[in-house]
N, C-alpha and C. Protein backbone atom coordinates (compact mmCIF):
# COMPACT_ATOMS: atom_id res chain seq x y z
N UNK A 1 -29.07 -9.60 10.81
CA UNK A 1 -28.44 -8.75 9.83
C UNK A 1 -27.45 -7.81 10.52
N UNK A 2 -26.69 -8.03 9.53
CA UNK A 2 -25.15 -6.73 10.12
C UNK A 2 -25.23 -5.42 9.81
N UNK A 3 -25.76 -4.44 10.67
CA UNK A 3 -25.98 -3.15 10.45
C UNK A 3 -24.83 -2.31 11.33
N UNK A 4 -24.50 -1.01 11.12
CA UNK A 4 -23.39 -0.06 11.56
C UNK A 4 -24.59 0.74 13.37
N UNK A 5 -23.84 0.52 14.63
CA UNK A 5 -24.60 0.82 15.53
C UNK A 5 -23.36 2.29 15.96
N UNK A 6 -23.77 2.90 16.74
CA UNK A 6 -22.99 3.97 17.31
C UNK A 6 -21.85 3.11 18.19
N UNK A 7 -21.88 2.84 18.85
CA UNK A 7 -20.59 1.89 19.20
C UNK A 7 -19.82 1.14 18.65
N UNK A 8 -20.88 0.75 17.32
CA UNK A 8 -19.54 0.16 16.71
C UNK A 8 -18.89 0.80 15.55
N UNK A 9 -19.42 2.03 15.00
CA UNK A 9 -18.23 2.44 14.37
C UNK A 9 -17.23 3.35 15.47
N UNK A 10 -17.76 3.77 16.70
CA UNK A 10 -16.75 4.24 17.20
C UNK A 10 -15.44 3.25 17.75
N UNK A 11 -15.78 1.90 18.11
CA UNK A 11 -14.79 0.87 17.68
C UNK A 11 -14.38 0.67 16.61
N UNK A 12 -14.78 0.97 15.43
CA UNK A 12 -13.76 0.74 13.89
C UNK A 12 -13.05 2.14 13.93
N UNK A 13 -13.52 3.02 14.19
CA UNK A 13 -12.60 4.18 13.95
C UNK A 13 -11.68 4.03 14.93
N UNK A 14 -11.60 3.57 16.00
CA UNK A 14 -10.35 3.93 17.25
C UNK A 14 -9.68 2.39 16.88
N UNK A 15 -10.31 1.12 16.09
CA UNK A 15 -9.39 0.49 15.46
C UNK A 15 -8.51 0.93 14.49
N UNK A 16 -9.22 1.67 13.74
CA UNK A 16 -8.37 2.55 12.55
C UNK A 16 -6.97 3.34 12.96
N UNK A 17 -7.67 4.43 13.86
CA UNK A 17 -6.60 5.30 14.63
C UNK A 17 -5.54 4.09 15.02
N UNK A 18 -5.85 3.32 16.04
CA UNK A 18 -5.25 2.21 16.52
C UNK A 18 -4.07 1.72 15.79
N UNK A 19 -4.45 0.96 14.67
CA UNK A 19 -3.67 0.65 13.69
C UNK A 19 -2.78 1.41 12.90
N UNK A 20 -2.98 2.47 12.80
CA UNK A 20 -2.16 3.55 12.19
C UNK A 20 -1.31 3.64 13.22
N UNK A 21 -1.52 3.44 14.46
CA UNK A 21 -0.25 3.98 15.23
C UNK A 21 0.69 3.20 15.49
N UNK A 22 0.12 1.70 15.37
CA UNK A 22 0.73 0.58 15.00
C UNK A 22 1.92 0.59 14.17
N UNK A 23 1.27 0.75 13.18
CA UNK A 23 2.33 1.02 11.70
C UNK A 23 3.50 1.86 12.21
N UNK A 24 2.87 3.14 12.78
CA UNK A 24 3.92 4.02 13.07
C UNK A 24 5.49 3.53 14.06
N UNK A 25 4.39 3.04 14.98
CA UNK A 25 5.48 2.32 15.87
C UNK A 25 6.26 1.41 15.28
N UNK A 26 5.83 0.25 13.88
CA UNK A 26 6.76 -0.56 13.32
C UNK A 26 7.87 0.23 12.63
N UNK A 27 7.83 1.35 12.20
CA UNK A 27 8.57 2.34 11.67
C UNK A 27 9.57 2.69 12.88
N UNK A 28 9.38 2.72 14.00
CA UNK A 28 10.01 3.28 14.79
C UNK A 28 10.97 2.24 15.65
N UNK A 29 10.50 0.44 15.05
CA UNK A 29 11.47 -0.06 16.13
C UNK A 29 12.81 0.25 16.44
N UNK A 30 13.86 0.66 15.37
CA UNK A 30 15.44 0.51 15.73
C UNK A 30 15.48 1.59 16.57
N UNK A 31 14.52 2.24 16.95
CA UNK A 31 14.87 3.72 17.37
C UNK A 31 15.07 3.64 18.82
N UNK A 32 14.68 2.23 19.42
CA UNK A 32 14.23 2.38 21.07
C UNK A 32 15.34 1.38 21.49
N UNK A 33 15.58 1.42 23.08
CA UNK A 33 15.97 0.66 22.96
C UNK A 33 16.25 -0.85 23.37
N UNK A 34 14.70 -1.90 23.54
CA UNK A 34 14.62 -3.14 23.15
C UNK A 34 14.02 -3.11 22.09
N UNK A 35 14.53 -3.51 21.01
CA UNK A 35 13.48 -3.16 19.34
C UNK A 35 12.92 -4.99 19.74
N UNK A 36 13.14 -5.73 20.49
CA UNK A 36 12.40 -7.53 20.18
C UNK A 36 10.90 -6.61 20.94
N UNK A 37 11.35 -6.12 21.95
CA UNK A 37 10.25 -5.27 23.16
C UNK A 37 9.43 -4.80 21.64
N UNK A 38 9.73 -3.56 21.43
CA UNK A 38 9.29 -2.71 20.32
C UNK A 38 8.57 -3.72 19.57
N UNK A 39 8.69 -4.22 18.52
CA UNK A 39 8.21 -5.73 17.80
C UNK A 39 6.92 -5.96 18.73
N UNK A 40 7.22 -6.46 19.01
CA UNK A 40 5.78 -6.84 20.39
C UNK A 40 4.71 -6.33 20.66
N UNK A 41 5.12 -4.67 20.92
CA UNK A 41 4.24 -3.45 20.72
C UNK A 41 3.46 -3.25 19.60
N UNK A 42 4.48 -3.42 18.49
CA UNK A 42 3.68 -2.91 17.09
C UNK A 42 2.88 -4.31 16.84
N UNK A 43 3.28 -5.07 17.18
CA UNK A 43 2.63 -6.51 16.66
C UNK A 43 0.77 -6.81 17.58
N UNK A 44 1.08 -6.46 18.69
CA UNK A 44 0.01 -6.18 19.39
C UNK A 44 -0.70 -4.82 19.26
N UNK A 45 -0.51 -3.39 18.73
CA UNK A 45 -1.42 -2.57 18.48
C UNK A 45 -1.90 -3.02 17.07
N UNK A 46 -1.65 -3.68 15.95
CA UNK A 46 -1.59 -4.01 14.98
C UNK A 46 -2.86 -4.86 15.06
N UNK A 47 -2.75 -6.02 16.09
CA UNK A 47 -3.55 -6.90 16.32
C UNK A 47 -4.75 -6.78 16.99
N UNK A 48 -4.50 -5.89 17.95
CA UNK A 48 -5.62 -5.34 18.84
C UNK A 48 -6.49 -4.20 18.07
N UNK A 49 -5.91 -3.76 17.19
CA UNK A 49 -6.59 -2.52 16.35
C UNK A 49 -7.92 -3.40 15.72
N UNK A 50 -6.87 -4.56 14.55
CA UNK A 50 -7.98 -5.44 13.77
C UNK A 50 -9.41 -5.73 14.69
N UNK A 51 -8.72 -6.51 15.89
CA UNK A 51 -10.02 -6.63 16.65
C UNK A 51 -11.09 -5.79 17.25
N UNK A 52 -10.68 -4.93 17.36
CA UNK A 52 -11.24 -3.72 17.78
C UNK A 52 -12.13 -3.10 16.73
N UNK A 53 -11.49 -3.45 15.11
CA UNK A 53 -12.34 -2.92 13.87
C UNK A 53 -13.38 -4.02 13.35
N UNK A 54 -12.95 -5.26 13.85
CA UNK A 54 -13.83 -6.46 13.66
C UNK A 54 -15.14 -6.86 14.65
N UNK A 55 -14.92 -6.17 16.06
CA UNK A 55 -16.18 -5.72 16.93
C UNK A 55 -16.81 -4.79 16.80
N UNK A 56 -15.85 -3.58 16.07
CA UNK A 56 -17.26 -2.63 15.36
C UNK A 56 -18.18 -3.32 14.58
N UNK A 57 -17.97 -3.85 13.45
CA UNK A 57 -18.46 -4.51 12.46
C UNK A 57 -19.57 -5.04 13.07
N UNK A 58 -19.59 -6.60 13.74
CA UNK A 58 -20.49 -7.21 13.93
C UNK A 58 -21.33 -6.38 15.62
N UNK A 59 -20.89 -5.41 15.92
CA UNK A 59 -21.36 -5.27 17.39
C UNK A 59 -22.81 -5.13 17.13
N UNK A 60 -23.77 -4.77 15.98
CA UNK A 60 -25.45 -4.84 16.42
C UNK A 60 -25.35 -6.14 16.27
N UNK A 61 -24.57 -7.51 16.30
CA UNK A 61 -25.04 -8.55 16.45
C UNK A 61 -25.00 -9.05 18.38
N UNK A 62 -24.48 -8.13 18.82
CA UNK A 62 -24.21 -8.19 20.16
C UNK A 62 -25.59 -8.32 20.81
N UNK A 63 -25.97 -8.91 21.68
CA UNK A 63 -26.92 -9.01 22.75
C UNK A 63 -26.68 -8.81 24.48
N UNK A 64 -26.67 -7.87 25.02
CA UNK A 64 -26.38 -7.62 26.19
C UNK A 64 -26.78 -6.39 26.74
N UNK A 65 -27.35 -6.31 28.17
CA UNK A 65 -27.66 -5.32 28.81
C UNK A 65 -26.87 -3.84 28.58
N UNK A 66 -27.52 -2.49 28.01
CA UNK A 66 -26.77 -1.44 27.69
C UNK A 66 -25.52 -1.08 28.72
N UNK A 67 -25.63 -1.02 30.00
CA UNK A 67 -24.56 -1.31 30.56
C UNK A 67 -23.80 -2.01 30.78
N UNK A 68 -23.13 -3.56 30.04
CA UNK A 68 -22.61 -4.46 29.96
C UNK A 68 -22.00 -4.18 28.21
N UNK A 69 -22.81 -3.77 27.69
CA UNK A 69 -22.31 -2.96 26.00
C UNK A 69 -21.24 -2.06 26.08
N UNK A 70 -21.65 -1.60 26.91
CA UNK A 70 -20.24 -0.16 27.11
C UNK A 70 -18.91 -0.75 27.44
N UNK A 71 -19.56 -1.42 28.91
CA UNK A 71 -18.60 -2.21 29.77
C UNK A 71 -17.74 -3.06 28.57
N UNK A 72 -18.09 -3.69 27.67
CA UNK A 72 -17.54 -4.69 26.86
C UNK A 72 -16.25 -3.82 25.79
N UNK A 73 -17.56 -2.31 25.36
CA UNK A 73 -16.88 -1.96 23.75
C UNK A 73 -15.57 -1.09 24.48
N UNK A 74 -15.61 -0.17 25.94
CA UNK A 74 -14.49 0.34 26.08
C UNK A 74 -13.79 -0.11 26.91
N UNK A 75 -14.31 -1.58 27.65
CA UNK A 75 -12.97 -2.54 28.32
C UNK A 75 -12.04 -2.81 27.35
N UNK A 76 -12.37 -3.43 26.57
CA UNK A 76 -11.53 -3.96 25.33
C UNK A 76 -10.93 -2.94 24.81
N UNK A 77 -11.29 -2.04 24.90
CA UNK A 77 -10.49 -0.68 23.77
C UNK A 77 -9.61 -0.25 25.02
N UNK A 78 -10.00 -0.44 26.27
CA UNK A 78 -9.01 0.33 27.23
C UNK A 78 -7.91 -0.83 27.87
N UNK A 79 -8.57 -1.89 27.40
CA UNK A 79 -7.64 -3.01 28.54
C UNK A 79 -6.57 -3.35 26.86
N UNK A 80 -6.80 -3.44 26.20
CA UNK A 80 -5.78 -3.67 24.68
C UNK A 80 -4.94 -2.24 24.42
N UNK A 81 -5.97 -0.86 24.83
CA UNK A 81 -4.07 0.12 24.75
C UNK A 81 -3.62 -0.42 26.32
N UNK A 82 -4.10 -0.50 27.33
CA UNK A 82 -2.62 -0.30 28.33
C UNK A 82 -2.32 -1.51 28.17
N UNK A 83 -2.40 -2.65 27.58
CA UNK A 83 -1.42 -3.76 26.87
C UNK A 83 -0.23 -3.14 26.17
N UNK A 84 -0.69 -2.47 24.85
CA UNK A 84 -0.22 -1.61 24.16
C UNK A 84 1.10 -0.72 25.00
N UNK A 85 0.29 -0.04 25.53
CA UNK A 85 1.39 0.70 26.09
C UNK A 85 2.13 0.70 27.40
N UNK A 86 1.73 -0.10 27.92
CA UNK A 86 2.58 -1.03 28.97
C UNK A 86 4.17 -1.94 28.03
N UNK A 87 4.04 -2.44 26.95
CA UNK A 87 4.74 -2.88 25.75
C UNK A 87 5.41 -1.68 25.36
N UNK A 88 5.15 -1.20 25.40
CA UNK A 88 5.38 0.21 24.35
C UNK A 88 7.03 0.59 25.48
N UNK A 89 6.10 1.17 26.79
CA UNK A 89 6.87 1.94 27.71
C UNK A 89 8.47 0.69 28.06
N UNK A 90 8.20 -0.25 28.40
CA UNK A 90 8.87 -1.66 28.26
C UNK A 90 10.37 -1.32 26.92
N UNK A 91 9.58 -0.96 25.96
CA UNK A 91 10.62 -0.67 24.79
C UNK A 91 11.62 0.03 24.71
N UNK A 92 10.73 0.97 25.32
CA UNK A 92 11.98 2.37 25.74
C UNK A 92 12.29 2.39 26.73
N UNK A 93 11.65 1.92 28.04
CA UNK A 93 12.94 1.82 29.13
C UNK A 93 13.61 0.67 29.56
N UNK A 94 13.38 -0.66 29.00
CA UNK A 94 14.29 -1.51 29.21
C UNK A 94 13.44 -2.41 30.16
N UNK A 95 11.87 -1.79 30.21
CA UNK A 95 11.67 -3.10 31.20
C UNK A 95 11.28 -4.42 31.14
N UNK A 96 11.77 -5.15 31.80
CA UNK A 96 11.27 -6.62 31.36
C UNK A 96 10.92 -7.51 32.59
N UNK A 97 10.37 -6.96 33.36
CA UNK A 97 10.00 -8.17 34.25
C UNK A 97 8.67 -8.33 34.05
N UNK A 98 7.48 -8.07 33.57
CA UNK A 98 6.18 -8.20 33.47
C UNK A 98 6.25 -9.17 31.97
N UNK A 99 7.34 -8.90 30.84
CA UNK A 99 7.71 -9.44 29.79
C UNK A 99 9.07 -10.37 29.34
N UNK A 100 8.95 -11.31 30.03
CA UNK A 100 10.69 -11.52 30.15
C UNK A 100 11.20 -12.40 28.78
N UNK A 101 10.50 -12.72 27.96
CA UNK A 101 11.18 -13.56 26.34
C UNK A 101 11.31 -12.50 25.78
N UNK A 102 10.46 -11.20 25.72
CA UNK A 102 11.08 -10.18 25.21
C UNK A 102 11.64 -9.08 25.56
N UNK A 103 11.83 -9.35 26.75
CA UNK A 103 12.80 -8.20 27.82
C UNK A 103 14.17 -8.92 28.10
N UNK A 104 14.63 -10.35 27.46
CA UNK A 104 15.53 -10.88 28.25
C UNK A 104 16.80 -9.96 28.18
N UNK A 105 17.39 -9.49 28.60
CA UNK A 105 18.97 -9.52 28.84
C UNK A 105 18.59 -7.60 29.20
N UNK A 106 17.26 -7.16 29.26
CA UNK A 106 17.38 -5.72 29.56
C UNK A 106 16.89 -5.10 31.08
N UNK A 107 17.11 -4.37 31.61
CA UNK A 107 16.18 -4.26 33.27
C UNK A 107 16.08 -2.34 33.16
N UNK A 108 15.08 -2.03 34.01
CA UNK A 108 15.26 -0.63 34.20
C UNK A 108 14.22 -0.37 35.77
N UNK A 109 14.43 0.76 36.03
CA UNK A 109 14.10 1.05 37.61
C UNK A 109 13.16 0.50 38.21
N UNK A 110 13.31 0.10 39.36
CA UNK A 110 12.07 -0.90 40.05
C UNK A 110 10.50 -0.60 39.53
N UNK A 111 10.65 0.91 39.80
CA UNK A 111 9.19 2.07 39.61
C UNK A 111 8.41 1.49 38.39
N UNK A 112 9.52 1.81 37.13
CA UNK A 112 9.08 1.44 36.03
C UNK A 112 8.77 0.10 35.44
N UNK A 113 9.53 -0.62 36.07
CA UNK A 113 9.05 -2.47 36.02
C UNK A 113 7.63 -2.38 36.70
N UNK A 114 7.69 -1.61 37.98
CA UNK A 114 6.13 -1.77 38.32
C UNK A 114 5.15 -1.52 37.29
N UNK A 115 5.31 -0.49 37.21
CA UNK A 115 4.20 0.37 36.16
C UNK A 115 3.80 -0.26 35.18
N UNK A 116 5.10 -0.70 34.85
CA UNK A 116 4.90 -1.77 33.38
C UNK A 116 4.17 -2.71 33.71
N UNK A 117 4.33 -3.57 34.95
CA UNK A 117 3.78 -4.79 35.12
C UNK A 117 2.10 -4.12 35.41
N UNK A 118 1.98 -3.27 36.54
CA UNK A 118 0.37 -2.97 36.05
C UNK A 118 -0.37 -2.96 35.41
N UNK A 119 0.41 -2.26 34.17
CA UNK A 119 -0.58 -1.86 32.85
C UNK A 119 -0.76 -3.54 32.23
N UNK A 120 0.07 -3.87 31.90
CA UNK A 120 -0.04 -5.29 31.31
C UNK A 120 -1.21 -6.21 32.04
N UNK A 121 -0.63 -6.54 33.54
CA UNK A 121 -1.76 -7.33 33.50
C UNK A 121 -2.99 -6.85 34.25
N UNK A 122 -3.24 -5.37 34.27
CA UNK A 122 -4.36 -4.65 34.15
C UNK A 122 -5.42 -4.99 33.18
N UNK A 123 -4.57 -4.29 32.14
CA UNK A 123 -4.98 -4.60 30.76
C UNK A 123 -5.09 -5.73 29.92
N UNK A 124 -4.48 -6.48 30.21
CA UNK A 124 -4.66 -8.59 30.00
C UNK A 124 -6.00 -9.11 31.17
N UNK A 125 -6.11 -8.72 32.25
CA UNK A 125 -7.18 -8.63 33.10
C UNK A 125 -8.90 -8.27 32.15
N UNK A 126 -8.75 -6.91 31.99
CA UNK A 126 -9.65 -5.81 31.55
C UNK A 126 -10.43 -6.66 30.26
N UNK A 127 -9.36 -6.80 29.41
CA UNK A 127 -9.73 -7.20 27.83
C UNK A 127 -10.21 -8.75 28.28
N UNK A 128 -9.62 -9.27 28.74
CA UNK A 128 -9.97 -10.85 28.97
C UNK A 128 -11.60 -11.08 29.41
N UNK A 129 -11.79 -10.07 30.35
CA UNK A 129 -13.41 -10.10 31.15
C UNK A 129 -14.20 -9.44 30.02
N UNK A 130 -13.71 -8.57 29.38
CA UNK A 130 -14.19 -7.99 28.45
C UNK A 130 -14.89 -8.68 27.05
N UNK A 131 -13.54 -9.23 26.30
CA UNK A 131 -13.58 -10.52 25.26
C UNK A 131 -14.86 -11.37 26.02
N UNK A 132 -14.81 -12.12 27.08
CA UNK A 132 -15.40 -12.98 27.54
C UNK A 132 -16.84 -12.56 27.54
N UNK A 133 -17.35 -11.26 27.86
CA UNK A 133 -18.80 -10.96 28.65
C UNK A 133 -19.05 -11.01 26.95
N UNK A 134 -18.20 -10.46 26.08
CA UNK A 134 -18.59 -10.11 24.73
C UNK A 134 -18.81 -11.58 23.66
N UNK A 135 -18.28 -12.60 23.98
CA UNK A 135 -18.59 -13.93 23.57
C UNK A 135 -20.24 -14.27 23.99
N UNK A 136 -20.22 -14.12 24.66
CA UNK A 136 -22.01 -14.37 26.13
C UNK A 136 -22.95 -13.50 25.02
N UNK A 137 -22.49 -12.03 24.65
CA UNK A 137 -23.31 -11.63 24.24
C UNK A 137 -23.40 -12.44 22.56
N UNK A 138 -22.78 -13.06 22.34
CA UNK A 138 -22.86 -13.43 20.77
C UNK A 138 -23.99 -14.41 20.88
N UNK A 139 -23.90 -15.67 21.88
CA UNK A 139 -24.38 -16.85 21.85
C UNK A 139 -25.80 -17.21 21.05
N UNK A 140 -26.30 -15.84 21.07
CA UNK A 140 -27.57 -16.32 20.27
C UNK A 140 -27.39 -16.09 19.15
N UNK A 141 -26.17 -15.84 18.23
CA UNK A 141 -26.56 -16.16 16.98
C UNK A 141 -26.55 -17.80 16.54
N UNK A 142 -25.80 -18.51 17.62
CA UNK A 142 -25.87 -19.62 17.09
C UNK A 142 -27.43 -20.72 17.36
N UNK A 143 -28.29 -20.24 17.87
CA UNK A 143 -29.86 -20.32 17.99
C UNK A 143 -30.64 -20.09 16.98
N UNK A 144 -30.03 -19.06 16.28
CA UNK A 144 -31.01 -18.23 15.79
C UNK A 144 -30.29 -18.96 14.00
N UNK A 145 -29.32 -19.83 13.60
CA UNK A 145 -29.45 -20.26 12.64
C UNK A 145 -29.95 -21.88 12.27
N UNK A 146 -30.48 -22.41 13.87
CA UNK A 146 -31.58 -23.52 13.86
C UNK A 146 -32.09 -23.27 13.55
């Protein structure tokens, strides 16, 4: 049974927040200046929010060691914003080497290509191990409807 646990509404609410800022940012593409970059951003806090409000939901169906729970609910919430805002920063300064179909034709200071490229695949890193340990913890529901 699907019941509301302390972790997981604090994942639906920071999906919520999440998503709202989403929106905001779709409001804001012409303003920067790669708006394809921008697009990307809002399309991924947008997306990452949902998920983030869809692991609140089912998280007492989660099975996993309390320290592997945490590890899971704020990898994912931390490795999906610096996705987020690795994208984000990308928008407004032009960087595109960590993103190059949607950075094509823009460049900005070595520093900031770095930075950018950290957060990204920091955060594509983070969420990935994250998503993954959090699949492991599902596996027994599919046992448990034999």
């Amino acid at each position: 049974m699907i019941e509301l646990t302390q972790i997981g509404a604090q994942l639906i609410f920071i999906g919520a927040v999440f998503f709202l800022v989403g929106l905001i940012q779709g409001a804001l593409i012409p303003a920067v200046k790669n708006a394809r970059m921008a697009l990307s951003g809002h399309l991924t806090a947008v997306q990452c929010a949902m998920a983030l409000a869809i692991f609140g939901v089912i998280w007492s169906l989660v099975e996993l060691p309390l320290y592997l729970e945490v590890f899971v609910a704020y990898g994912c919430t931390v490795g999906f914003i610096l996705i987020w805002l690795g994208i984000t920063i990308a928008s407004v300064t032009g960087a595109s080497k960590a993103l190059p179909i949607a950075g094509a034709g823009f460049s900005a200071a070595e520093t900031t290509e770095s930075m950018v490229k950290i957060m990204v695949r920091t955060g594509s890193l983070l969420s990935l191990i994250a998503c993954t340990l959090l699949t492991f913890g599902l596996l027994h529901i599919l046992t448990q409807l034999q």
